[in-house]
Protein backbone atom coordinates (compact mmCIF):
# COMPACT_ATOMS: atom_id res chain seq x y z
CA UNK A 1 136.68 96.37 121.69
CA UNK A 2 135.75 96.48 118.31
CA UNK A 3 134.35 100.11 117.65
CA UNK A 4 133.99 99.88 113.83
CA UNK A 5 130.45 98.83 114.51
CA UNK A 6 129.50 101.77 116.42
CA UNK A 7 131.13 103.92 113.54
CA UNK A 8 128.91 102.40 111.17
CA UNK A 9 125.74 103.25 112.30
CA UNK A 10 126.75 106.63 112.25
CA UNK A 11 129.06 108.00 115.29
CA UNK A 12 132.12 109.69 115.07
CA UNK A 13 135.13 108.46 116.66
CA UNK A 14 135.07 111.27 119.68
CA UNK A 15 131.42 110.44 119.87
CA UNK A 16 132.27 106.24 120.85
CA UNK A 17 134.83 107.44 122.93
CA UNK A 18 133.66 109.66 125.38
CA UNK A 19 129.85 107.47 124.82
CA UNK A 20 132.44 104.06 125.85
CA UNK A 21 134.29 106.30 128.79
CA UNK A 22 130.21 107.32 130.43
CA UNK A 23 129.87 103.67 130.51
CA UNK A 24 132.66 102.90 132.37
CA UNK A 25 132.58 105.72 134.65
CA UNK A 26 128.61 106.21 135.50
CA UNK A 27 127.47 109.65 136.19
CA UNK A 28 130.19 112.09 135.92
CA UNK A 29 131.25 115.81 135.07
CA UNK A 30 133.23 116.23 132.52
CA UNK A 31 136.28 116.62 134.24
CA UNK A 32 137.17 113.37 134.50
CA UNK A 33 135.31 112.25 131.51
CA UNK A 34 137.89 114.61 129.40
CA UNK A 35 140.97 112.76 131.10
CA UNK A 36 138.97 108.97 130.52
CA UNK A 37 138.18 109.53 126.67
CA UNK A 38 140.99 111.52 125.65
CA UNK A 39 139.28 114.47 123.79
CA UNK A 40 139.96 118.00 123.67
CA UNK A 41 137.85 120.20 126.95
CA UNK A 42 137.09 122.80 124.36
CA UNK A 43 135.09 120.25 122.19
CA UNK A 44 133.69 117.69 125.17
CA UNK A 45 130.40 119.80 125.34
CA UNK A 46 129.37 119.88 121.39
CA UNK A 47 129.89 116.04 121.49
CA UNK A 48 128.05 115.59 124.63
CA UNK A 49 125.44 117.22 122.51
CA UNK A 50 125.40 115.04 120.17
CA UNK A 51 125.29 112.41 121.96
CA UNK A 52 122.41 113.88 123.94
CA UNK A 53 120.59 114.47 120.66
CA UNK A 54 120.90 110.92 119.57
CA UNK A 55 119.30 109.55 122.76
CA UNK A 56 122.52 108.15 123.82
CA UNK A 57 122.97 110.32 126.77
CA UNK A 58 121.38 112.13 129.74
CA UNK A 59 122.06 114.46 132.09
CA UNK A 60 120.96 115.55 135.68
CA UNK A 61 121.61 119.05 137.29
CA UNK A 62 123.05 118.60 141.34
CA UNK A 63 123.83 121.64 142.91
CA UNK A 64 124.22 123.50 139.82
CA UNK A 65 126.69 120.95 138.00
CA UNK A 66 125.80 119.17 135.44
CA UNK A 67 126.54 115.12 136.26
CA UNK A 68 126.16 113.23 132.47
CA UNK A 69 125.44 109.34 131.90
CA UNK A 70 125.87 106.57 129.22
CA UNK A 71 121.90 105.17 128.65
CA UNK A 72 121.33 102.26 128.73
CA UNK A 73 123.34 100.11 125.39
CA UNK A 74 120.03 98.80 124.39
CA UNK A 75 119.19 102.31 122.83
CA UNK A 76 121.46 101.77 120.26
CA UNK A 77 119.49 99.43 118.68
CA UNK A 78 116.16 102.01 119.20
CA UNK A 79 119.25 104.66 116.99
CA UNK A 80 119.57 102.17 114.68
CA UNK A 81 115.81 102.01 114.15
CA UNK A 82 115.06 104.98 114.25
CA UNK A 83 117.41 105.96 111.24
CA UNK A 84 115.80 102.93 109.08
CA UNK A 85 112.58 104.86 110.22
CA UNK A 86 113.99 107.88 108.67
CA UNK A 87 115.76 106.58 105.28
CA UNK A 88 112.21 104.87 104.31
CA UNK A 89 110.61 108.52 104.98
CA UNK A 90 113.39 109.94 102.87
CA UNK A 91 113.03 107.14 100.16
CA UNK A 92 108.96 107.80 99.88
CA UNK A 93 109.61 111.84 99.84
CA UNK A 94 112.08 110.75 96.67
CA UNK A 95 109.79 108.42 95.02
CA UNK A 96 107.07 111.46 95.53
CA UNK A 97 110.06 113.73 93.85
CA UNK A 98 110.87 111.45 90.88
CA UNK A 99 108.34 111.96 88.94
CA UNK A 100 108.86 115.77 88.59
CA UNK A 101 112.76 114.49 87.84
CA UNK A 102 112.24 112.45 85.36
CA UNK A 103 109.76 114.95 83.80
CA UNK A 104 112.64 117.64 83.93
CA UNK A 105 114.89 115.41 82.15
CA UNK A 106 112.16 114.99 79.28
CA UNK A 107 111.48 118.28 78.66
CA UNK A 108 115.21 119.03 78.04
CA UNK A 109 114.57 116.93 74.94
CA UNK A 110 112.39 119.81 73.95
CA UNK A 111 114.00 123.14 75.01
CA UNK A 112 112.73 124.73 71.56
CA UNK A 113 109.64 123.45 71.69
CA UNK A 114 108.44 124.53 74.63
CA UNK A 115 106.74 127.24 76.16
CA UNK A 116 106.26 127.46 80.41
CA UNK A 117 103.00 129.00 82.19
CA UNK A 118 103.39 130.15 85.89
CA UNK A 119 101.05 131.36 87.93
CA UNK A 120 96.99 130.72 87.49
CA UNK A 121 96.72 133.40 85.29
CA UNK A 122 99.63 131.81 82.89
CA UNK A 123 98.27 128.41 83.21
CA UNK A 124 94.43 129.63 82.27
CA UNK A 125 96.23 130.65 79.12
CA UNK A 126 97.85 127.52 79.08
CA UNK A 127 94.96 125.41 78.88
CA UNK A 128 92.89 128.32 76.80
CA UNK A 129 95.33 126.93 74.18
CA UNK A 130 92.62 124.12 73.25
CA UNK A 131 90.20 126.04 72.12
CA UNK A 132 92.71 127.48 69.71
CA UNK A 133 94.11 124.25 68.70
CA UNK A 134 91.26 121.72 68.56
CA UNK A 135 87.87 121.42 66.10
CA UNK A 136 84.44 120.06 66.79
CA UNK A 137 85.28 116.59 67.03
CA UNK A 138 88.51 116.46 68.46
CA UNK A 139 89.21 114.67 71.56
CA UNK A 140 91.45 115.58 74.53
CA UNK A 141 93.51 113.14 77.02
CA UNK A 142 94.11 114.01 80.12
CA UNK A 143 95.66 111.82 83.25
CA UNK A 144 96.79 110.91 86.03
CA UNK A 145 94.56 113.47 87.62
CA UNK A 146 94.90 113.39 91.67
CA UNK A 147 93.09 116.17 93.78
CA UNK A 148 93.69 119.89 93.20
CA UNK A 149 92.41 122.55 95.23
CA UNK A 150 89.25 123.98 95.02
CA UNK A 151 90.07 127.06 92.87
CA UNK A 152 91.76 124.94 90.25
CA UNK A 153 88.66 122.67 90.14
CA UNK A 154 86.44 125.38 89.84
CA UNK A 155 88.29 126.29 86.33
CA UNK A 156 88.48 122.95 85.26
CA UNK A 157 85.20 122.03 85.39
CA UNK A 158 84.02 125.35 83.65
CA UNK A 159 86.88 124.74 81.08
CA UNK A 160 85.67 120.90 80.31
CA UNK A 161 82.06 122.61 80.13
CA UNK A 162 83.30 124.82 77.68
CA UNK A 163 85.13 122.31 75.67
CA UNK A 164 81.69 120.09 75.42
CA UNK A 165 79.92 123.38 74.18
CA UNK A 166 82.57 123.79 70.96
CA UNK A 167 81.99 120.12 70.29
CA UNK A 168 85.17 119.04 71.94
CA UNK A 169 85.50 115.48 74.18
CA UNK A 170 87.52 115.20 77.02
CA UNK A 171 88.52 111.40 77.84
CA UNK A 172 90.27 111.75 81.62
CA UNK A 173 92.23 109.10 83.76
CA UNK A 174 91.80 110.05 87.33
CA UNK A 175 93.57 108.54 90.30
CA UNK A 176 91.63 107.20 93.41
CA UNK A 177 92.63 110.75 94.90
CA UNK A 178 90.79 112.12 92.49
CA UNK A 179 87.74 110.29 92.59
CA UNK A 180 85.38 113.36 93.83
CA UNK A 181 86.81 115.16 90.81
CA UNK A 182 85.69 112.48 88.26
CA UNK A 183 82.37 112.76 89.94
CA UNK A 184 81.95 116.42 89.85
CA UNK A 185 82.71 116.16 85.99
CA UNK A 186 81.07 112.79 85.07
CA UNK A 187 77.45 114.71 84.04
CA UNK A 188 79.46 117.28 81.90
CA UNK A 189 78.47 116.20 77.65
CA UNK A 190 81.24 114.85 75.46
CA UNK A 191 83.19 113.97 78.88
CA UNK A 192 84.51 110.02 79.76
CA UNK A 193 86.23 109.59 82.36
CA UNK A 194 87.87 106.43 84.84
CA UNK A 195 89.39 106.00 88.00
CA UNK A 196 91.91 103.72 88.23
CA UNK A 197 93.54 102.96 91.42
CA UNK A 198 96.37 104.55 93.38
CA UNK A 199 98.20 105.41 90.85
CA UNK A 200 99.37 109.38 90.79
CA UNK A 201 101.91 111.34 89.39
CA UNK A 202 103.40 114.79 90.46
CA UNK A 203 102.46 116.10 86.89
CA UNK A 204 98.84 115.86 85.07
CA UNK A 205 99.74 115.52 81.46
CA UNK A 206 97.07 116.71 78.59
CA UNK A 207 97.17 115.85 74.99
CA UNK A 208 95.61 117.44 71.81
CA UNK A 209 95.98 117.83 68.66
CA UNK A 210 100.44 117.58 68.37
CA UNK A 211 100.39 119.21 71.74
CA UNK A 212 101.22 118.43 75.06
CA UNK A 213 100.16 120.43 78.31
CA UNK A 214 102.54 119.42 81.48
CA UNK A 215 100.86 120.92 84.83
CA UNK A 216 102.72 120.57 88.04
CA UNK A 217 101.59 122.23 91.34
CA UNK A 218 98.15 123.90 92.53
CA UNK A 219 97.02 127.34 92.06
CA UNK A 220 99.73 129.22 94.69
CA UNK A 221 101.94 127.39 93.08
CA UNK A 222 101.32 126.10 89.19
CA UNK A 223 103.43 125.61 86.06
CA UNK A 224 102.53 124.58 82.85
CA UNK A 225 104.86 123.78 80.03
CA UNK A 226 103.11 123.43 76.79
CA UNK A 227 105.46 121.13 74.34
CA UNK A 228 104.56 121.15 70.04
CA UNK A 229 105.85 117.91 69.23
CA UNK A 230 103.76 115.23 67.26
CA UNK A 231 106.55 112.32 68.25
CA UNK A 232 105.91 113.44 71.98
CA UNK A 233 102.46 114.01 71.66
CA UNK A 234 101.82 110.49 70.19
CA UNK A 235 103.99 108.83 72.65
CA UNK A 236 102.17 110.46 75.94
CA UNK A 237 98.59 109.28 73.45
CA UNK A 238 99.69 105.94 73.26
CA UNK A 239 100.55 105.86 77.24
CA UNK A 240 96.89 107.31 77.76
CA UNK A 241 95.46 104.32 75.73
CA UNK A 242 97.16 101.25 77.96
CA UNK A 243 96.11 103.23 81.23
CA UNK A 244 92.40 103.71 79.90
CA UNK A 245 92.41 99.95 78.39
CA UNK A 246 93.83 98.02 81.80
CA UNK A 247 91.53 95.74 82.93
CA UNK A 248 93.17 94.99 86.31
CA UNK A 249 93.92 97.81 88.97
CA UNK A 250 95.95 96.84 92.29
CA UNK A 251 94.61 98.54 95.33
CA UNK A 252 96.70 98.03 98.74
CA UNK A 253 96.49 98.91 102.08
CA UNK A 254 93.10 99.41 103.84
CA UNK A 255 92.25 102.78 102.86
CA UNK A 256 93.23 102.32 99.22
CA UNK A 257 90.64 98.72 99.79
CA UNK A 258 87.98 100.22 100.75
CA UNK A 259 88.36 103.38 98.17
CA UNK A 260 87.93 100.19 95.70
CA UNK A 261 84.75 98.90 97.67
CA UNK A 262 83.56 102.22 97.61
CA UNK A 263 83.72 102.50 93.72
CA UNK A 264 81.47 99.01 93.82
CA UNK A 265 78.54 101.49 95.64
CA UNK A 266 79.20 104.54 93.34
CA UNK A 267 79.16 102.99 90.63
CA UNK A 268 76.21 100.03 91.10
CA UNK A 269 72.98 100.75 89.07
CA UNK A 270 69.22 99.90 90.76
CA UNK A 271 69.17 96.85 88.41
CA UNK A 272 72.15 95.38 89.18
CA UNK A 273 72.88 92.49 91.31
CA UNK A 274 75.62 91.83 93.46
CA UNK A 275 77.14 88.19 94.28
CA UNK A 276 80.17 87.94 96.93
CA UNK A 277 81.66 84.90 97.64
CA UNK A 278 82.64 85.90 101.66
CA UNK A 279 85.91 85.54 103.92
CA UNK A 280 86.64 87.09 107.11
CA UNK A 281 88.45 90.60 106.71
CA UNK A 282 91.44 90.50 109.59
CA UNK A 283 91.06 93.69 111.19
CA UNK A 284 88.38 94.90 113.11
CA UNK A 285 88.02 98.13 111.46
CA UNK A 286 87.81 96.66 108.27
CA UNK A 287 85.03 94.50 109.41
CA UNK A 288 82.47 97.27 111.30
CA UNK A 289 83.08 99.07 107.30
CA UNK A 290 81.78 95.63 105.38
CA UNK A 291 79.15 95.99 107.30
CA UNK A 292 78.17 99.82 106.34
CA UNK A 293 79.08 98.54 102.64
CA UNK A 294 76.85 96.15 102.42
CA UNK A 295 74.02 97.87 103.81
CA UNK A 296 74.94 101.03 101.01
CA UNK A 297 74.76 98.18 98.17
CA UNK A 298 71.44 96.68 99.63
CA UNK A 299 69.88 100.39 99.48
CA UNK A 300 71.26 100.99 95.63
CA UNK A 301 71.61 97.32 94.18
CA UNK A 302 68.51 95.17 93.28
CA UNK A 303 70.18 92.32 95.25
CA UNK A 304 72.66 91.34 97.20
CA UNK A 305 73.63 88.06 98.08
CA UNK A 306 76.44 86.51 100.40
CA UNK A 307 77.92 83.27 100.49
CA UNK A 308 80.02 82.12 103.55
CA UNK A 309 82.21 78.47 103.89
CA UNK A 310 81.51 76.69 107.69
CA UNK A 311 78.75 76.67 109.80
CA UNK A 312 81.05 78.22 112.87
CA UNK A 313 79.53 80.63 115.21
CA UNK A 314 81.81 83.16 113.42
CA UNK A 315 80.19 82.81 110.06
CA UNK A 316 76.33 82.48 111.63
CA UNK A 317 77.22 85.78 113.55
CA UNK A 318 78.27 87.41 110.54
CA UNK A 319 75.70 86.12 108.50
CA UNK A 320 73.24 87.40 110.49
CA UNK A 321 74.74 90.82 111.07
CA UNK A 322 74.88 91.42 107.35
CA UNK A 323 71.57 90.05 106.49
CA UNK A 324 70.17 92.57 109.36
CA UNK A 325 70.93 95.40 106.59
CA UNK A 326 68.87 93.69 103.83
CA UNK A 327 71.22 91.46 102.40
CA UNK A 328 70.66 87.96 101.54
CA UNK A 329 73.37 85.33 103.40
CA UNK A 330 73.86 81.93 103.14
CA UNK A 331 76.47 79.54 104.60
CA UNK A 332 77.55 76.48 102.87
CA UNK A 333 78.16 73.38 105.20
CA UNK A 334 81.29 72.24 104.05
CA UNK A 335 83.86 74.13 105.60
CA UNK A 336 87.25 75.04 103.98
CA UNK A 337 89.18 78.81 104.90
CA UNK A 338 90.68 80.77 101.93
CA UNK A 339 92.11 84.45 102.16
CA UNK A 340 90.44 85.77 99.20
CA UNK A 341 87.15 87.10 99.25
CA UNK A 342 85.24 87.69 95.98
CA UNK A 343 82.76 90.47 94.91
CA UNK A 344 80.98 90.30 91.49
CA UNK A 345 78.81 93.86 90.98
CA UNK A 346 77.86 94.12 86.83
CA UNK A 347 80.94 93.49 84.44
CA UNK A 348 83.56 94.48 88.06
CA UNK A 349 85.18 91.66 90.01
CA UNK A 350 87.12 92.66 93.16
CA UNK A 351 89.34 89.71 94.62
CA UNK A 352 90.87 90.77 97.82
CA UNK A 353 93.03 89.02 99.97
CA UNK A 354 92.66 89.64 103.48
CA UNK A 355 96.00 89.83 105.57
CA UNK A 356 97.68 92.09 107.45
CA UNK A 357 98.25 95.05 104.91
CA UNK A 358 95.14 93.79 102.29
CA UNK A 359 95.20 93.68 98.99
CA UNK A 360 92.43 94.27 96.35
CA UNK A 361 92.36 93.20 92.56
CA UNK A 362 90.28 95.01 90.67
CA UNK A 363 88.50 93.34 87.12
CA UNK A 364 86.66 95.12 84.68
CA UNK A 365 85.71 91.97 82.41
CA UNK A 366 82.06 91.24 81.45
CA UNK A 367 82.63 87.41 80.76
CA UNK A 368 84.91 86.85 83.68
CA UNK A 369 82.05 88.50 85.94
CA UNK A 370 79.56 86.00 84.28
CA UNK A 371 81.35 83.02 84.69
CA UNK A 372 81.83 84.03 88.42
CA UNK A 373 78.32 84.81 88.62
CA UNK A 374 77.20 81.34 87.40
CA UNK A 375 80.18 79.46 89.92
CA UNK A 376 77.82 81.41 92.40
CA UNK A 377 74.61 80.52 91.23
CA UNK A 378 75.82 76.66 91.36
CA UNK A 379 77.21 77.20 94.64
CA UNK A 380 74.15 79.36 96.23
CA UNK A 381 71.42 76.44 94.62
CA UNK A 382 73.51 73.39 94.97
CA UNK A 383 75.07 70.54 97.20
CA UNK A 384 78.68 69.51 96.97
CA UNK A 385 79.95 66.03 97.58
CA UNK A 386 82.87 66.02 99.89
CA UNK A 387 86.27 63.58 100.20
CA UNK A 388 88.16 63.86 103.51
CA UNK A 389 91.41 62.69 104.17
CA UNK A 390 94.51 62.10 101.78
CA UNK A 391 93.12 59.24 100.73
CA UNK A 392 89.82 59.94 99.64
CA UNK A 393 90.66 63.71 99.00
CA UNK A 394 93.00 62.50 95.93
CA UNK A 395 90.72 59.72 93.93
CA UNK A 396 89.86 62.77 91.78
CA UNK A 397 93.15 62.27 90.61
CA UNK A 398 93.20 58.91 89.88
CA UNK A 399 89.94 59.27 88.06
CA UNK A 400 91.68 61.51 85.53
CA UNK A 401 94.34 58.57 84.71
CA UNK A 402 91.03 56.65 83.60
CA UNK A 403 88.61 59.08 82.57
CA UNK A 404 91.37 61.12 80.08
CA UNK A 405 93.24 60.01 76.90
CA UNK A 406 96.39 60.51 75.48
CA UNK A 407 96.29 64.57 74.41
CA UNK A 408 93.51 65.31 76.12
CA UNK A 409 93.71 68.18 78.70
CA UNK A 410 93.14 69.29 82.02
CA UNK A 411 93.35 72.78 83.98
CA UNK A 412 94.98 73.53 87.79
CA UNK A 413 94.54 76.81 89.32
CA UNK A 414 96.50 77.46 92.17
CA UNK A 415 98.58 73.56 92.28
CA UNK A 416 100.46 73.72 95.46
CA UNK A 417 100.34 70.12 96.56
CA UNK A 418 99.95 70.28 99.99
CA UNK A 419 103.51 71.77 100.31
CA UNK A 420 104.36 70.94 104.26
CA UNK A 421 100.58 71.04 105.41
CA UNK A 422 100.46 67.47 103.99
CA UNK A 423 103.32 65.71 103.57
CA UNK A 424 101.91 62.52 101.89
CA UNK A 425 100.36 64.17 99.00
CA UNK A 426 103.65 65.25 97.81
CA UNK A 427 104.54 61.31 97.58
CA UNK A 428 100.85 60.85 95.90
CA UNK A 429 101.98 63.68 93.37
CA UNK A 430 105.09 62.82 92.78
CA UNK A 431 103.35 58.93 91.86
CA UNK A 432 101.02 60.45 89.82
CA UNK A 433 102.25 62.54 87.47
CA UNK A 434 104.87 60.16 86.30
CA UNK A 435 101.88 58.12 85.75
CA UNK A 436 99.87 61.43 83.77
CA UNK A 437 103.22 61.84 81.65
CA UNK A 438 103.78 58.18 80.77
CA UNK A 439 99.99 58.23 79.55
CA UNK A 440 100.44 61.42 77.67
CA UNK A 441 97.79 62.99 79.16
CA UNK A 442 98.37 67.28 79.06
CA UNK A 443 97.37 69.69 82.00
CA UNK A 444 97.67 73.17 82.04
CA UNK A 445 99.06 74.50 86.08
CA UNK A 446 99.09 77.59 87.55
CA UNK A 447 101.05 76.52 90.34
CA UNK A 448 101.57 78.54 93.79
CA UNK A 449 104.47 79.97 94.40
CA UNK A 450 105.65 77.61 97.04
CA UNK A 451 105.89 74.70 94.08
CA UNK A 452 108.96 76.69 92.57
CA UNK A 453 111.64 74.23 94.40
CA UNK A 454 109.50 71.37 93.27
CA UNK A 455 108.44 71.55 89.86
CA UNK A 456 111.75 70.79 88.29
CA UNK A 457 111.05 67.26 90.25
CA UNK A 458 107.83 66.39 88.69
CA UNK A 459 107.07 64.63 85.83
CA UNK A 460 105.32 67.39 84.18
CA UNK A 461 105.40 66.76 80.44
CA UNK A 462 103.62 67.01 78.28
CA UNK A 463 102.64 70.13 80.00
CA UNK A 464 102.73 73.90 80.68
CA UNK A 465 102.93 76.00 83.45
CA UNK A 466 102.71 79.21 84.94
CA UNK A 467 103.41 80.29 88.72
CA UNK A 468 100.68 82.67 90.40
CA UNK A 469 101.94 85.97 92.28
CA UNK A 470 102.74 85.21 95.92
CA UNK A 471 100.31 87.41 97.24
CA UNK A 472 97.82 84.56 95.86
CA UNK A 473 99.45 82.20 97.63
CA UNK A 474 96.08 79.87 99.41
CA UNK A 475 95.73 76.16 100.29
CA UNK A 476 92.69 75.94 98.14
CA UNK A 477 93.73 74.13 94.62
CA UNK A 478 91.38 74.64 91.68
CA UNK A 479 90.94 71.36 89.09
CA UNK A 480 88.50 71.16 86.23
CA UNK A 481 88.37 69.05 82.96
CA UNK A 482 84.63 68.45 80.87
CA UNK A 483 82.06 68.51 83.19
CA UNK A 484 83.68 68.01 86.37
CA UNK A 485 85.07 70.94 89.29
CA UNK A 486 87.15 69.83 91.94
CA UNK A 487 87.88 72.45 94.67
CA UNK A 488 90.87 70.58 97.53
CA UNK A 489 91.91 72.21 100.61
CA UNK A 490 95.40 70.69 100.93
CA UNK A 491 95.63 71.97 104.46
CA UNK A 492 96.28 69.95 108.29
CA UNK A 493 93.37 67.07 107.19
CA UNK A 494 92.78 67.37 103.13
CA UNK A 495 89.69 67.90 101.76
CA UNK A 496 87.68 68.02 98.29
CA UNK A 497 84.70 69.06 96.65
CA UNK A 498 83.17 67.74 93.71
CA UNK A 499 80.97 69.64 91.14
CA UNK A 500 79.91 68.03 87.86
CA UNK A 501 78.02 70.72 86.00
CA UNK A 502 79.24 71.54 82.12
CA UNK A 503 78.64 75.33 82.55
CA UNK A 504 80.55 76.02 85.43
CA UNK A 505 83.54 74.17 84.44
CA UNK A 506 83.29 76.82 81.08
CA UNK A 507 83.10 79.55 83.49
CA UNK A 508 85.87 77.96 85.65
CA UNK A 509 88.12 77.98 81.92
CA UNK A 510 87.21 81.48 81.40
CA UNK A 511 88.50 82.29 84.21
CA UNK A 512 91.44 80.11 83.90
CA UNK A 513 92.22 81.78 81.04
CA UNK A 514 92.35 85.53 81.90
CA UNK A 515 94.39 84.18 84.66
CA UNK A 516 97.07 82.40 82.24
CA UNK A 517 97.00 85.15 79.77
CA UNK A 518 97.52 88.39 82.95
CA UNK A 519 101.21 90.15 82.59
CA UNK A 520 101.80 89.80 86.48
């Protein structure tokens, strides 16, 4: 038998021996169990221990002997999964550490320049610093604030009170851990602040003036290193400034979802309305919350307003659960299923794509939101024609090889073709754009991600193209050129929808646009 197998998943070679000898013997002392594997008396009961701890063997006590047994093999695979268990747990506890690593290595950089705080007392002097270094008028960075313990947040907020009383601003990035702490501080004067996501550090770095605070730890346990350096202190600035400036904040798992629904509540003002283009969440959980959500908005927000795709009982029961908590619900009669759910509250967009582990985008972009808003407004006052089946689904298509000249230009969002829900319209597509090139007519595609083996086949000039992150991956295709929308379902039977309104095909290219231009 090979045994190099059972070496590399972490036994020793006594361990497979007397482990391969249980098997063939069945319940045995060890005895006999010495003489089958060939190991040393003196060391049979350490790696019976072993063996015991691993899960790979049991024991049973009959008239005061101890009789041992082989489990069954199939454990092995359980050991085996059990140590992937473990190296992920290890590999999160050293992403947690790296941080603080990388940190260490920075500071070596600075060995003269720096001064280290420990204890509360040393870090209040730490941070009294500011008031020594900064003027009336100066501002203060701080981030990636996550939660602290009560006694540290008890100083801070006095200390950003007594920065606003010398005249001094404090602009603070705060993580979604943090979120209580930005709203404990977000009445203080001269104080900005944002919450960003997940995103957290082991360190909370503060910047002012050429300096550069570095706290680690909570109060039992704090350090601060204080670094004079106007290259560092510049460098951490400029970091600051592309945190505070993103625009689009990734928020996954369920917890870390509804932490970015929750924001949507906190943040909503009593004159603000809120438009959400509706999909079923997956889990149940995350369902009974939508419902508490949208009953929070409905009691802050001056409107709220819910659109649903298919008259199934599914849709009408949810429909009428939300609309029980004062929301307004409609449900379009053309039915077509997408994963990604869209909420538009003031200048915030939240796209969130519900699978098994979901997923939430997060926009802050006033003219996005708008042009959202108004695809809304369209789809919430008016009818949509509808083509069914390959055949009738792509005459859109064929329109454009009329209706467009050479150099002019349309816009795809989300080209997938069909891929293997459809097999003809691949043929169609293929036909078709050899047609679009030969007439010189441009497009601009943001293809899915299941197009990547079959772009290089299509006669795609003169064109561009970008490919969408998988996690966008949908059936539902996205064409627009002057006045005319075309939403297809390339899924089982195809389907399309045609909208010919001027100002939602502008709000369609503004979105289009933020898409084309995102760093993914």
């Amino acid at each position: 038998m090979d045994t190099s197998i059972l070496r590399n998943i972490g036994l020793t070679d006594s361990e497979i021996n007397v482990y391969l000898a249980l098997l063939e013997l069945g319940s045995c002392t060890t005895g006999p169990l010495v003489d089958k594997a060939g190991v040393a008396s003196s060391k049979i009961y350490e790696i019976l221990d072993r063996l015991i701890q691993k899960g790979l063997v049991s024991y049973v006590i009959q008239a005061g002997t101890k009789y041992f047994e082989a489990v069954d093999p199939q454990r092995l695979l359980d050991y085996v999964h059990e140590q992937e268990v473990q190296l992920k747990e290890k590999e999160a506890q050293l992403k947690t550490l790296l941080p603080e690593l990388q940190l260490k290595q920075t500071l070596s950089k600075y060995k003269s320049e720096a001064q280290v705080y420990k204890g509360i007392k040393g870090a209040k002097t730490a941070f009294n610093d500011v008031f020594k270094t900064c003027k009336k008028g100066d501002t203060v960075f701080v981030y990636v604030v996550g939660d602290v313990d009560p006694i540290l947040n008890t100083f801070f907020i006095h200390h950003y009170a007594e920065r606003a009383k010398r005249g001094i601003k404090t602009k603070t990035i705060f993580s979604e851990a943090g979120r209580h702490l930005y709203e404990s501080r977000k009445n203080i004067p001269l104080f900005e602040g944002k919450v960003i996501g997940a995103t957290s550090s082991a360190a909370t770095i503060q910047i002012y003036g050429n300096k550069v605070n570095l706290r680690m730890g909570n109060s039992d346990n704090i350090v601060c290193v204080v670094i004079e350096n106007e290259k560092l202190a510049k460098a951490f600035t400029e970091q600051f400034d592309l945190m505070w400036d993103q625009r689009v904040a990734t928020y996954e798992g369920e917890q870390a979802v509804r932490n970015a629904y929750q924001s949507v509540v906190e943040t909503i003002k009593p004159n603000e309305e809120v438009v959400v283009f509706a999909t079923k969440p997956p889990q149940q959980s995350v369902s009974d919350y939508n419902v508490l959500w949208n009953q929070q908005l409905a009691q802050k927000a001056k409107r709220v307003r819910l659109l649903y795709s298919g008259e199934t009982e599914a849709n009408k029961k949810r429909a009428s659960e939300i609309a029980e908590v004062g929301c307004e619900t409609k449900i379009l009669p053309t039915p077509y299923a997408s994963p990604i759910s869209t909420v538009v509250a003031g200048s915030t967009i939240l796209h969130s794509v519900w699978q098994e582990k979901p997923t939430t985008f997060k926009i802050e972009n006033k003219i996005v939101a708008e042009a959202l808003r108004e695809n809304f407004e369209y789809l919430w006052n008016q009818k949509v024609q509808v083509f069914e089946g390959p055949k009738n689904a792509t005459k859109f298509f064929t329109n454009i090889l009329s209706s467009l000249a050479a150099g002019e230009e349309y816009y795809v969002i989300n080209g997938n073709y069909g891929a293997k829900a459809v097999p003809q319209l691949r043929d169609f597509f293929f036909s078709y754009h050899k047609k679009r090139s030969a007439k010189g007519i441009k497009a601009k595609f943001l293809f899915n991600q299941n197009l990547k083996d079959t772009v290089n086949h299509l006669a795609l000039q003169p064109s561009e193209y970008q490919f969408l992150p998988a996690i966008l991956q949908s059936p539902l295709q996205i064409t627009f050129y002057q006045d005319k929308l075309y939403i297809s379902l390339w899924e089982q039977e195809a389907i399309g929808f045609l909208i010919e309104n001027k100002k939602l095909v502008d709000a369609f290219k503004s979105y289009f646009d933020l898409l084309w231009n995102q760093k993914w």
